[in-house]
Protein backbone atom coordinates (compact mmCIF):
# COMPACT_ATOMS: atom_id res chain seq x y z
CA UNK A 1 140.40 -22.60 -114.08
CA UNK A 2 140.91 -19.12 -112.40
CA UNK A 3 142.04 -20.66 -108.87
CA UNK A 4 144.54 -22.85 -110.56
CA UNK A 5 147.40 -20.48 -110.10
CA UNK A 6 147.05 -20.17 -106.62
CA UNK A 7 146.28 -23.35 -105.71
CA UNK A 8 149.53 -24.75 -107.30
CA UNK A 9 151.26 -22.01 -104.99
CA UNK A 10 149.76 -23.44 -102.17
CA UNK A 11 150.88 -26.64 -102.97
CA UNK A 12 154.38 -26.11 -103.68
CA UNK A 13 154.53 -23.89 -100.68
CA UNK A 14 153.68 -26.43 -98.19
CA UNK A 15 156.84 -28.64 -98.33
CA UNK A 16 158.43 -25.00 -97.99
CA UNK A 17 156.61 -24.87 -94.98
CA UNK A 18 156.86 -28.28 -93.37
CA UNK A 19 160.32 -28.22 -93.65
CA UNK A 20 160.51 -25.08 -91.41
CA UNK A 21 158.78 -26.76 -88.80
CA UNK A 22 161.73 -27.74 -86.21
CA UNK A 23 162.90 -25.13 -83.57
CA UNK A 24 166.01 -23.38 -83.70
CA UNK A 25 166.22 -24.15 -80.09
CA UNK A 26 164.91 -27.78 -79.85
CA UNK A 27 161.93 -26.12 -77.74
CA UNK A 28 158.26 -26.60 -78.00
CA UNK A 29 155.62 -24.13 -76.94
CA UNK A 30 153.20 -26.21 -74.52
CA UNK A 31 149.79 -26.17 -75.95
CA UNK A 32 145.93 -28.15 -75.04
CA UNK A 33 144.89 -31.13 -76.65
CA UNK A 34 142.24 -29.02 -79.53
CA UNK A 35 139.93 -32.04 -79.46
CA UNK A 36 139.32 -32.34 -75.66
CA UNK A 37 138.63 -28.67 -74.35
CA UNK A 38 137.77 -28.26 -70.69
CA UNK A 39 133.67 -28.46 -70.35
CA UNK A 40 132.49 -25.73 -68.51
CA UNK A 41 129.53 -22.81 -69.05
CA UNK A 42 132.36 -19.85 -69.56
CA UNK A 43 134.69 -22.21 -72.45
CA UNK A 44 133.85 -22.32 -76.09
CA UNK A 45 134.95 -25.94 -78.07
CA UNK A 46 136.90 -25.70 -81.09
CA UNK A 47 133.79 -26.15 -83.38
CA UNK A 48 132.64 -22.76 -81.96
CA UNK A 49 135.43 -21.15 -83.17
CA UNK A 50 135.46 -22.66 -86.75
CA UNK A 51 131.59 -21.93 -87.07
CA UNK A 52 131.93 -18.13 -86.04
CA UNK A 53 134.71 -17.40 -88.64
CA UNK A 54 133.19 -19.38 -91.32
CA UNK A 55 129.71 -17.70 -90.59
CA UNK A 56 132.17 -14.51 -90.93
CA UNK A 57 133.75 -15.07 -93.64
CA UNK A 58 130.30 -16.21 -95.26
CA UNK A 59 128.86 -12.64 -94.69
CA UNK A 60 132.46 -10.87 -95.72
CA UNK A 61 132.15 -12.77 -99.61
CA UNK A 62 128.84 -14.70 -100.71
CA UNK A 63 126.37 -12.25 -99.25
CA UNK A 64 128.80 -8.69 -99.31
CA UNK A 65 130.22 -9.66 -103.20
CA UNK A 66 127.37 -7.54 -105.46
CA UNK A 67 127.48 -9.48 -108.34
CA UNK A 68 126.58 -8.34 -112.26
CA UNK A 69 123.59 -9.54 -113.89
CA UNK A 70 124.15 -12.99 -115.43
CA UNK A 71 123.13 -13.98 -119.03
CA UNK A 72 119.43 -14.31 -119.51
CA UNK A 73 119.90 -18.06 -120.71
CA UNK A 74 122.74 -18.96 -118.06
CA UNK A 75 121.69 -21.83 -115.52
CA UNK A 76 121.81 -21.20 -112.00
CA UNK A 77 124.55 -24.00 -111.53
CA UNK A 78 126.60 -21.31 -113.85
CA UNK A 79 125.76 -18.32 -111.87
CA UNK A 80 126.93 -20.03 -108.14
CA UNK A 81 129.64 -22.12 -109.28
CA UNK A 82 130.79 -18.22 -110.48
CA UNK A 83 129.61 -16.74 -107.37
CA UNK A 84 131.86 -19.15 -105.31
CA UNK A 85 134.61 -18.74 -107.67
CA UNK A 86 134.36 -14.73 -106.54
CA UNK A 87 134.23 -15.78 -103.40
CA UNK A 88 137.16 -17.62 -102.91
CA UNK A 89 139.07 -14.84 -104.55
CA UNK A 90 137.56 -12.57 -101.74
CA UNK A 91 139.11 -14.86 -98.99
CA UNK A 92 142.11 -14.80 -100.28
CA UNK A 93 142.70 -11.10 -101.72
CA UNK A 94 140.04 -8.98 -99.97
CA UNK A 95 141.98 -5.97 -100.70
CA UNK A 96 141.58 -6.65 -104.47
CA UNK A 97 137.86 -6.86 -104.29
CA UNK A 98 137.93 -3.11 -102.71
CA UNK A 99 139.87 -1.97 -105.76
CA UNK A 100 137.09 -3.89 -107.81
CA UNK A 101 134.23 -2.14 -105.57
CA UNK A 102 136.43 1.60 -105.59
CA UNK A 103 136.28 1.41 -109.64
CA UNK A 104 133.03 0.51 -109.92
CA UNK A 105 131.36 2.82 -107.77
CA UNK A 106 133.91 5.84 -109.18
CA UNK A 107 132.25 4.67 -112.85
CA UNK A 108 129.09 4.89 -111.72
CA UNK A 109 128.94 8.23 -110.17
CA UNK A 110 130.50 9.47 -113.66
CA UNK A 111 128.02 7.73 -115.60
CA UNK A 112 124.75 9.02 -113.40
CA UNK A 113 126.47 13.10 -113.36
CA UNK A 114 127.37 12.43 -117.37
CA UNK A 115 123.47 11.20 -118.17
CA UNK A 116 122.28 13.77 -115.92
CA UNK A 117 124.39 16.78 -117.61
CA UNK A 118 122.85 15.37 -121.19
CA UNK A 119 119.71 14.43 -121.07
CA UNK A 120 118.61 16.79 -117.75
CA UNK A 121 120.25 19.72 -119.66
CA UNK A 122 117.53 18.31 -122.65
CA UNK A 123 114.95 18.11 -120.61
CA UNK A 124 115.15 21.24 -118.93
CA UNK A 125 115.29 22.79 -122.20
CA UNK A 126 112.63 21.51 -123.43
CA UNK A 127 110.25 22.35 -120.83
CA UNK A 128 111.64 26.13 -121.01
CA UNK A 129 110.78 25.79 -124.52
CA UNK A 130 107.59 24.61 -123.92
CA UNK A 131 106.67 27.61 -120.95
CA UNK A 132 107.81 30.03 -124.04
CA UNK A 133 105.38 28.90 -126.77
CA UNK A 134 102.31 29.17 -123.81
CA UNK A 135 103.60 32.74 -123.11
CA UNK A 136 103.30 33.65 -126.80
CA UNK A 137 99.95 31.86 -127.30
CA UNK A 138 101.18 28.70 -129.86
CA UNK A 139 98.66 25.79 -129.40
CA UNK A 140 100.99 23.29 -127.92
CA UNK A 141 99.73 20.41 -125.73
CA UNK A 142 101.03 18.45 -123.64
CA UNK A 143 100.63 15.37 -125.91
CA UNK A 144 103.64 16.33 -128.33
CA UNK A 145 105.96 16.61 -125.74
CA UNK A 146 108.01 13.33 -126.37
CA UNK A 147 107.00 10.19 -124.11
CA UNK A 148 110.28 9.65 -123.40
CA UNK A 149 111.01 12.32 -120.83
CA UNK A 150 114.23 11.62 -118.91
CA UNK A 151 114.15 11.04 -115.13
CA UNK A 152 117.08 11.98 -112.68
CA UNK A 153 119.83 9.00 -112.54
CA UNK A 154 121.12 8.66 -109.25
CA UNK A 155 124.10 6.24 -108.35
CA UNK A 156 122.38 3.24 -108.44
CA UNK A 157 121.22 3.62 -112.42
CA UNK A 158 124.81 4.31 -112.58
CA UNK A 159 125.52 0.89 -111.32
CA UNK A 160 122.57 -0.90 -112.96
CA UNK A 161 123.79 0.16 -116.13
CA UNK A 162 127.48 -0.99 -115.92
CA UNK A 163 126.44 -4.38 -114.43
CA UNK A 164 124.61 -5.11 -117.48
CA UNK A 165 121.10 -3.79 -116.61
CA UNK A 166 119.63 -2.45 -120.47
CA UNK A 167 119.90 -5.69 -123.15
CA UNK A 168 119.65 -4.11 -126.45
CA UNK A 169 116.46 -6.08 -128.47
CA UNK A 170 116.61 -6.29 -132.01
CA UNK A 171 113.76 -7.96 -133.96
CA UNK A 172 112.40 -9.41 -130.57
CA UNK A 173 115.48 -10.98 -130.24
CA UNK A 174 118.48 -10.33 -127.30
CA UNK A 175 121.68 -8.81 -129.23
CA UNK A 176 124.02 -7.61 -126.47
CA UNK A 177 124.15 -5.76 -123.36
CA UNK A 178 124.70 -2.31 -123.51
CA UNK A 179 127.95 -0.17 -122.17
CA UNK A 180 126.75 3.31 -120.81
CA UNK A 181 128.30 5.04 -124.08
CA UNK A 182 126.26 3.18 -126.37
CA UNK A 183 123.08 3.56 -124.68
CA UNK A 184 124.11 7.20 -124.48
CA UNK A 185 124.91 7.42 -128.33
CA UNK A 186 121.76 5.57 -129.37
CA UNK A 187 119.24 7.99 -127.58
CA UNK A 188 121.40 10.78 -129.37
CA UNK A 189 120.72 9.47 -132.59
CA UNK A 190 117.06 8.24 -131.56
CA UNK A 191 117.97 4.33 -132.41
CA UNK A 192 116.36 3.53 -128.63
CA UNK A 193 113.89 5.51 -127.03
CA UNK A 194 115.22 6.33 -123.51
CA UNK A 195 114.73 4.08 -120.67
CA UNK A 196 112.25 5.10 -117.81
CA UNK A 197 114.01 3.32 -115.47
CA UNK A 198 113.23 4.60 -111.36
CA UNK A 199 115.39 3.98 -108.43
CA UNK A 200 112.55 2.08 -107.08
CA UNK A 201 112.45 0.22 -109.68
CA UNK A 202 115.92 -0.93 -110.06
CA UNK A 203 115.84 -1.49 -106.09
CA UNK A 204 112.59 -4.19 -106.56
CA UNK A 205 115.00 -6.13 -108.95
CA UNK A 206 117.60 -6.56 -105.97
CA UNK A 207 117.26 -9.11 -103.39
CA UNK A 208 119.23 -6.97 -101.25
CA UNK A 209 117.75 -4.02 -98.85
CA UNK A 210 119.19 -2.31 -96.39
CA UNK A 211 118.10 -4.31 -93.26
CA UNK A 212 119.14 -7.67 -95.11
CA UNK A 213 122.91 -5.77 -95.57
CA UNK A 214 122.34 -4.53 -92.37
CA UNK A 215 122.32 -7.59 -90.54
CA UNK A 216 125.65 -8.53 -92.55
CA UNK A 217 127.60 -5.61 -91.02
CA UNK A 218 126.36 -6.63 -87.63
CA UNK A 219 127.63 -10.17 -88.05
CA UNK A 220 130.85 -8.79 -88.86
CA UNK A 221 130.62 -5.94 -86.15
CA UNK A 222 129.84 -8.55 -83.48
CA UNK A 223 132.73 -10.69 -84.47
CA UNK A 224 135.31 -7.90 -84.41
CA UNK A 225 133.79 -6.91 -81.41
CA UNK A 226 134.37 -10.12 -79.49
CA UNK A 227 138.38 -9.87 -80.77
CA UNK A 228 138.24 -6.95 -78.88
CA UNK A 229 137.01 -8.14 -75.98
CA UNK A 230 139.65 -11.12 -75.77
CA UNK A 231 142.43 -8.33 -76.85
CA UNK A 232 140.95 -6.61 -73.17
CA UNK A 233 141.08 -9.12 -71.26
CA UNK A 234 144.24 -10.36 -72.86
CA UNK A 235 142.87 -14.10 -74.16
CA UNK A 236 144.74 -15.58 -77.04
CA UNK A 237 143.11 -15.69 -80.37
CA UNK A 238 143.29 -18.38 -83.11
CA UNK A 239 145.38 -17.88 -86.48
CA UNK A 240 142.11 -18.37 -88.27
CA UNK A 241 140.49 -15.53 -86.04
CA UNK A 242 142.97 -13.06 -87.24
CA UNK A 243 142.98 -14.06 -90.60
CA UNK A 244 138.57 -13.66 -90.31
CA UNK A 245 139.81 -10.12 -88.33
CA UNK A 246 141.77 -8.90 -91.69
CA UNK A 247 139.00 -10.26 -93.68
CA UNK A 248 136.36 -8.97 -92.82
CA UNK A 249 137.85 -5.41 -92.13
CA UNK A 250 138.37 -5.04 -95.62
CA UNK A 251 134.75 -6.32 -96.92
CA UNK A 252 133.08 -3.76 -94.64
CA UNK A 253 134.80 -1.68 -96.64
CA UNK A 254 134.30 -3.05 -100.14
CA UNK A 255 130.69 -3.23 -98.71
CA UNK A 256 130.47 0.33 -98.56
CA UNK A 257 131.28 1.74 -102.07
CA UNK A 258 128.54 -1.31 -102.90
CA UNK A 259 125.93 -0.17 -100.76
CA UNK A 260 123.97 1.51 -103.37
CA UNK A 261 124.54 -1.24 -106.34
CA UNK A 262 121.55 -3.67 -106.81
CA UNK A 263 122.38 -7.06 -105.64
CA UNK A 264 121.32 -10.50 -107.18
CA UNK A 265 119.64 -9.17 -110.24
CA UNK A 266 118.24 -11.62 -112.69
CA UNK A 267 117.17 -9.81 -115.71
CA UNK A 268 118.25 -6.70 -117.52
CA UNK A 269 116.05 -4.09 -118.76
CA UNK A 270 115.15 -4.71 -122.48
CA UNK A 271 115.96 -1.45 -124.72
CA UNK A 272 114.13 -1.96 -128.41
CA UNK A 273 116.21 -1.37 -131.17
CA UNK A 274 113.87 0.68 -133.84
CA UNK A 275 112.88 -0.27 -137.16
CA UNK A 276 113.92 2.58 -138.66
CA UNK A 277 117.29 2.47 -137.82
CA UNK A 278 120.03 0.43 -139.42
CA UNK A 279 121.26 -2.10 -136.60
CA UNK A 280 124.78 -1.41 -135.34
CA UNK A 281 127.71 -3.64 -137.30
CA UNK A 282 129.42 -4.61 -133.27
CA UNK A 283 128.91 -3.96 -129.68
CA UNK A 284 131.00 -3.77 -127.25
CA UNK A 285 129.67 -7.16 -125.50
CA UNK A 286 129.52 -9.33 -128.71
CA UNK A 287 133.14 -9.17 -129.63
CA UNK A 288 135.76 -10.95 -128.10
CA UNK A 289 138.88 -10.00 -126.69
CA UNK A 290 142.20 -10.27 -128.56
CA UNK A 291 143.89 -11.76 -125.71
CA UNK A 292 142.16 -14.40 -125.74
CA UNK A 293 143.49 -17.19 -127.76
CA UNK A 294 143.99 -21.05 -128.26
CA UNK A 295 148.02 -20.80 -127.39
CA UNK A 296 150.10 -20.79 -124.84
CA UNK A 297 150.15 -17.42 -124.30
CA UNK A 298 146.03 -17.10 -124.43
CA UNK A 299 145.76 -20.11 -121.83
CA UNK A 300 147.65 -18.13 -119.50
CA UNK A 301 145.86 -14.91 -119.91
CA UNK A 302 142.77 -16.48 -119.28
CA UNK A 303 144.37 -18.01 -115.43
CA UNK A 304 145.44 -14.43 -114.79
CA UNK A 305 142.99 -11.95 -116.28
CA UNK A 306 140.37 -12.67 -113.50
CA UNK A 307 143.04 -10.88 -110.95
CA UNK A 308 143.63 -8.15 -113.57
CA UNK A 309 140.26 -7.34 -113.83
CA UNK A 310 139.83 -7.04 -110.06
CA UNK A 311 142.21 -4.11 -110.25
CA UNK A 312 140.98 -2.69 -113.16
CA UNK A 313 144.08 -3.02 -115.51
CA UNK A 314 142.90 -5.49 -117.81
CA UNK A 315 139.67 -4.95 -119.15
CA UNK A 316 138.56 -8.01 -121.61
CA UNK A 317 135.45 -9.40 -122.68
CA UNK A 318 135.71 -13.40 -122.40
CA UNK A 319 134.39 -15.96 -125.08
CA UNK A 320 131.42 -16.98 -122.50
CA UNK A 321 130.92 -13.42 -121.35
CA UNK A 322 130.04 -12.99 -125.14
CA UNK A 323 128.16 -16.30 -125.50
CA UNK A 324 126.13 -15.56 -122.42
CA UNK A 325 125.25 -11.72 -123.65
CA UNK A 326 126.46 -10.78 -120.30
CA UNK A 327 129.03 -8.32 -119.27
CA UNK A 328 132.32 -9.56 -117.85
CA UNK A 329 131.59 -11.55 -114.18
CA UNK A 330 134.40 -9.19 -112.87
CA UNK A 331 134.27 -6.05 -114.99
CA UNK A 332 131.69 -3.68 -115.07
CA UNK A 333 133.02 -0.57 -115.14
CA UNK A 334 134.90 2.03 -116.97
CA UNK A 335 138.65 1.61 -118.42
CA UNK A 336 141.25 3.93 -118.87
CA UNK A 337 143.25 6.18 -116.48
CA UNK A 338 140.70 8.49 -115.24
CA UNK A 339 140.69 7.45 -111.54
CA UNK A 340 144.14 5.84 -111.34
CA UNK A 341 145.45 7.40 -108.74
CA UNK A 342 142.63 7.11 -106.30
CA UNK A 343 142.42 3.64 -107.03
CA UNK A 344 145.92 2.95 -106.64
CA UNK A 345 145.90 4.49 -103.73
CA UNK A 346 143.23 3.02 -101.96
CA UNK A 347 144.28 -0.20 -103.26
CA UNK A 348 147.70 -0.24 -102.01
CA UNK A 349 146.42 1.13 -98.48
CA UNK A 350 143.92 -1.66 -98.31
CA UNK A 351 146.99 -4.05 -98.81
CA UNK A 352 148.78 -2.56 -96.13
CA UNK A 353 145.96 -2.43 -93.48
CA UNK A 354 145.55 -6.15 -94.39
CA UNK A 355 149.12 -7.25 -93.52
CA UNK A 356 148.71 -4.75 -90.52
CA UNK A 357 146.24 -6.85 -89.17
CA UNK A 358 147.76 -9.70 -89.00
CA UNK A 359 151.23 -8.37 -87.26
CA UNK A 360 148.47 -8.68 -84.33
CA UNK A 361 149.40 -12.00 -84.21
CA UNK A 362 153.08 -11.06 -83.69
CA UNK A 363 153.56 -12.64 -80.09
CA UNK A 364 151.13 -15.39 -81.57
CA UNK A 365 152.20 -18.68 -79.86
CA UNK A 366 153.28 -21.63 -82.09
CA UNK A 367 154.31 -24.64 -82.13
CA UNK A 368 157.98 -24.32 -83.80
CA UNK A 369 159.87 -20.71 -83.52
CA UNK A 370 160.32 -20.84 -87.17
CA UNK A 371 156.52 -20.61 -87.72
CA UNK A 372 156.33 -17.63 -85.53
CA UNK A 373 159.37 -16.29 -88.09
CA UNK A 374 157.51 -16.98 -90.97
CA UNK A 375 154.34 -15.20 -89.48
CA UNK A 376 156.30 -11.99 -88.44
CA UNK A 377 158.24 -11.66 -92.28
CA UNK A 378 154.97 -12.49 -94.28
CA UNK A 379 152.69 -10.05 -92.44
CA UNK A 380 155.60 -7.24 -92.44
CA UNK A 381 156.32 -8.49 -96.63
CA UNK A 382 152.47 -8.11 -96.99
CA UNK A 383 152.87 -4.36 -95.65
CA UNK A 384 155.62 -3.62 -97.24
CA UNK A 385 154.90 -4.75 -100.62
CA UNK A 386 151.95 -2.43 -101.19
CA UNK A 387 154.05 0.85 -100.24
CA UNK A 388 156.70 -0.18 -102.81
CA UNK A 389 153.94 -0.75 -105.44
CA UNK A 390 152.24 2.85 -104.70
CA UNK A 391 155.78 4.71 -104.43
CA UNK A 392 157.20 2.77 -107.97
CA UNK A 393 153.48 3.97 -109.84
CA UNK A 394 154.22 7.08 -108.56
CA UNK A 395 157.59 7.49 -109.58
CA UNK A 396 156.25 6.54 -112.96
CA UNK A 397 153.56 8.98 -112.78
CA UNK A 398 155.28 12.25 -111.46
CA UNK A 399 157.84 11.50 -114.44
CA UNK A 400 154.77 11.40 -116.94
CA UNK A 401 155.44 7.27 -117.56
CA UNK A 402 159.32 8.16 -118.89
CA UNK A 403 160.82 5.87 -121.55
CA UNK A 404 164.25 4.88 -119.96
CA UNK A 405 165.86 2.84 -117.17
CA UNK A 406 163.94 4.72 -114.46
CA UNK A 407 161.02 3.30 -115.76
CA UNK A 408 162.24 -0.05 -116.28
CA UNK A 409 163.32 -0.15 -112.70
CA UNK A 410 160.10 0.99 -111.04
CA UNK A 411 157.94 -1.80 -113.33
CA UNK A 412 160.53 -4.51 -112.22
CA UNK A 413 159.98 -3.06 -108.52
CA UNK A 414 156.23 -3.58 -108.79
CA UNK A 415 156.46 -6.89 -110.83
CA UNK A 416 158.71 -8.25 -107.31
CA UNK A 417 156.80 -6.62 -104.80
CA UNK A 418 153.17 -8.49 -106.99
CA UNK A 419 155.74 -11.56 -106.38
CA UNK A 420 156.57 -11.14 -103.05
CA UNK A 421 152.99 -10.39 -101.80
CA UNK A 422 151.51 -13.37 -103.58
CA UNK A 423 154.04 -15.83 -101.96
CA UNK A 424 153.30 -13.94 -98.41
CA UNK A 425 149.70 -14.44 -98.48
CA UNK A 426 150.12 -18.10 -99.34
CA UNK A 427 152.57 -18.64 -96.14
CA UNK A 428 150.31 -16.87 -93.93
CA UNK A 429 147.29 -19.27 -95.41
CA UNK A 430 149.35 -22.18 -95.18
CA UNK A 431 150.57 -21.30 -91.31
CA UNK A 432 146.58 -20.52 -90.34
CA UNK A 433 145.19 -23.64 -91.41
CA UNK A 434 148.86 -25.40 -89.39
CA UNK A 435 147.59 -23.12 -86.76
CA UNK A 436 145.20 -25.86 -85.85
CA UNK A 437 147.35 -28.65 -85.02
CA UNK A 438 148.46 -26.91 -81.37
CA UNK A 439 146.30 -23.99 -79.92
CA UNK A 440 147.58 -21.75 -76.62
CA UNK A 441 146.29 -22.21 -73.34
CA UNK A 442 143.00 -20.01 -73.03
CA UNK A 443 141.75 -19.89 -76.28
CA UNK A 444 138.91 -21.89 -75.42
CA UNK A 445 138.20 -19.57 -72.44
CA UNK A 446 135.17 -16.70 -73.19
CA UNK A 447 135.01 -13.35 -73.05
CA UNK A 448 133.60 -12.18 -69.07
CA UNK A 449 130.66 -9.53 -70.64
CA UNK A 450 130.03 -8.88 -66.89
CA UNK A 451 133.23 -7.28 -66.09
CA UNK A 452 132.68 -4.66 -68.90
CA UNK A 453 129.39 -3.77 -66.86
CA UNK A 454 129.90 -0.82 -64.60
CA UNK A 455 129.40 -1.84 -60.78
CA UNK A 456 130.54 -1.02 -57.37
């Protein structure tokens, strides 16, 4: 249901394509026959090249994507067939899931130095209190010092939490998951005792370590490593290559505001609600959002609110997020304006470095000139489009978000440029996968490692 909008682009943009196909010079570019490459020791076949982008591209989105924690009762059909559904929106807007990575790393550096400034501050007060009262002689041991003392939360806690990691329990029974503020309020009012919750901890829940993430970058650091090679020794690379190049760029990226979150957690920590305490009336997990609805209007949110959520403009609880007492599959993290700016910006400069990547494959031979003109105006529309979206949002900023025709212009400038970039990515997939149909001379042919050896 989220993939529908783009795939219908992809169809309609196909005939678009097709019909572009004839030279404006009646000329062909000769080309090898793909299926029949030359056998020798220093040629790769065609399969070789499919099998290292897709083993690429595999490391770049099912094993770099961190996902949240999934409902308790959710089947693991639920949680892959949502996995790949992530992961197709990673191959096809990489540069989104680095805005989805930037927000959620800036929330959970806030949340760690906000519990930290609270309940340290607590902490360290009480044991100052505590050092006073043995000074003055008061009989106070050890034992009455609550049980609950609060340990450091580093980064990853920060994460844990806003991926769902504390289920509130209420008469042995799951309620909701918990947002940072309301596990924050709770403890205030002494509804939930605090969690003692170590990093150690948290990292035995993930099924990702550091050598096992690792060995991801160096999958992806080989393969950019052999596209420099062939750019050395000047051999021609594939459409698909590039595309992988671009790719992949931008997950090593993504993959490094994730390096701390937990990866492939199953189960939340369970928080007990006490008896004492009259249970809260709503959470922020068991309600709904108000955009979500049976008409017209709610059927279209829900094809589009996936993308919003990547870059953290919409934030909205869906009706199986709620059923599942799970947080949102792409949320997790905090709303509001806060970190804006820095997201924007690193958003629209991951945008740009991704069409930048693929004007490498400006003098890219194809089969029809006007493929090689439809290459050259997506990749530069792809480029261009984020620098219009970061200087419109910051016209509106600078102005403080002014109510008159300025403003009106610079949303209608972002709205296109959304438009224009959407259509460009679908034209460059469209030409990569039409890539395959005639290949230059010497792609097949392998990088020479010995000639990068220093010898007499």
């Amino acid at each position: 249901m989220t993939l529908s909008p783009l795939a219908i682009l992809l169809l309609l943009h196909i005939p678009f394509v097709s019909a572009s196909l004839p030279n404006l010079n009646g000329t062909s570019v000769p080309t090898l026959d793909v299926s029949n490459p030359s056998s020798c020791n220093n040629t790769r076949s065609l399969w070789d090249i499919i099998w290292s982008c897709a083993a690429t591209l595999f490391a770049c989105t099912w094993t770099a994507i961190h996902p949240n924690i999934p409902g308790m009762d959710e089947g693991k059909f639920a949680v892959y067939s949502r996995r790949l559904g992530i992961m197709m929106m990673g191959l096809t807007a990489p540069e989104l899931v680095i805005t989805w990575a930037t927000v959620q790393f800036l929330s959970a550096r806030d949340t760690a130095k906000a519990f930290n400034d609270v309940f340290g501050a607590q902490l360290h007060q009480t044991h100052s209190c505590c050092a006073d009262m043995r000074e003055i002689g008061t009989a106070t041991s050890l034992s009455k010092i609550p049980a609950s003392l609060f340990r450091e939360w580093t980064v990853t806690h920060g994460f844990f939490v806003w991926m769902g990691g504390f289920m509130l329990y209420f008469n042995n029974e799951p309620r909701a998951t918990l947002t940072p503020e309301e596990l924050k309020r709770f403890v205030d009012e002494g509804s939930v005792e605090m969690p003692i919750i170590v990093e150690a901890d948290i990292e035995d829940r993930s099924k990702g370590d550091a050598l096992s993430k690792g060995i991801a970058i160096l999958q992806l650091a080989w393969f950019v490593l052999q596209l420099v090679a062939r750019y050395v020794q000047n051999l021609p690379m594939t459409l698909l290559e590039l595309d992988t190049l671009a790719i992949a760029a931008l997950s090593g990226i993504a993959y490094g505001f994730w390096w701390k979150k937990p990866k492939d957690v199953g189960r939340p920590h369970v928080v007990y609600w006490k008896a004492t305490a009259s249970p809260p009336s709503i959470l922020t997990y068991d309600k709904i959002g108000e955009k979500f609805s049976e008409n017209w209007s709610g059927l279209w949110f829900t094809c589009v609110y996936p993308w919003l959520s990547l870059t953290g403009i919409e934030i909205s609880v869906s009706p199986r997020a709620v059923h599942s007492r799970r947080v949102p599959s792409l949320g997790g993290y905090q709303g509001g304006d806060r970190h804006h700016r820095i997201i924007l910006l690193i958003g629209c400069f991951s945008g740009a470095v991704f069409g930048g990547l693929h004007c490498l494959g400006w003098n890219v031979q194809f089969q029809g000139h006007a493929e090689q003109i439809l290459w050259r105006a997506a990749s530069l529309a792809i480029v261009s489009a984020p620098v219009f979206i970061l200087l419109s949002y910051g016209y509106i900023i600078v102005l403080g978000y002014p109510k008159d025709n300025h403003q009106a212009i610079a949303e209608s400038t972002v709205q296109a440029s959304f438009c224009v970039y959407i259509v460009a990515r679908v034209t460059l997939i469209v030409l990569t996968l039409m890539g395959f149909r005639s290949l230059p001379p010497g792609v097949y042919d392998t990088v020479a490692w010995t000639k990068f050896i220093p010898h007499l």
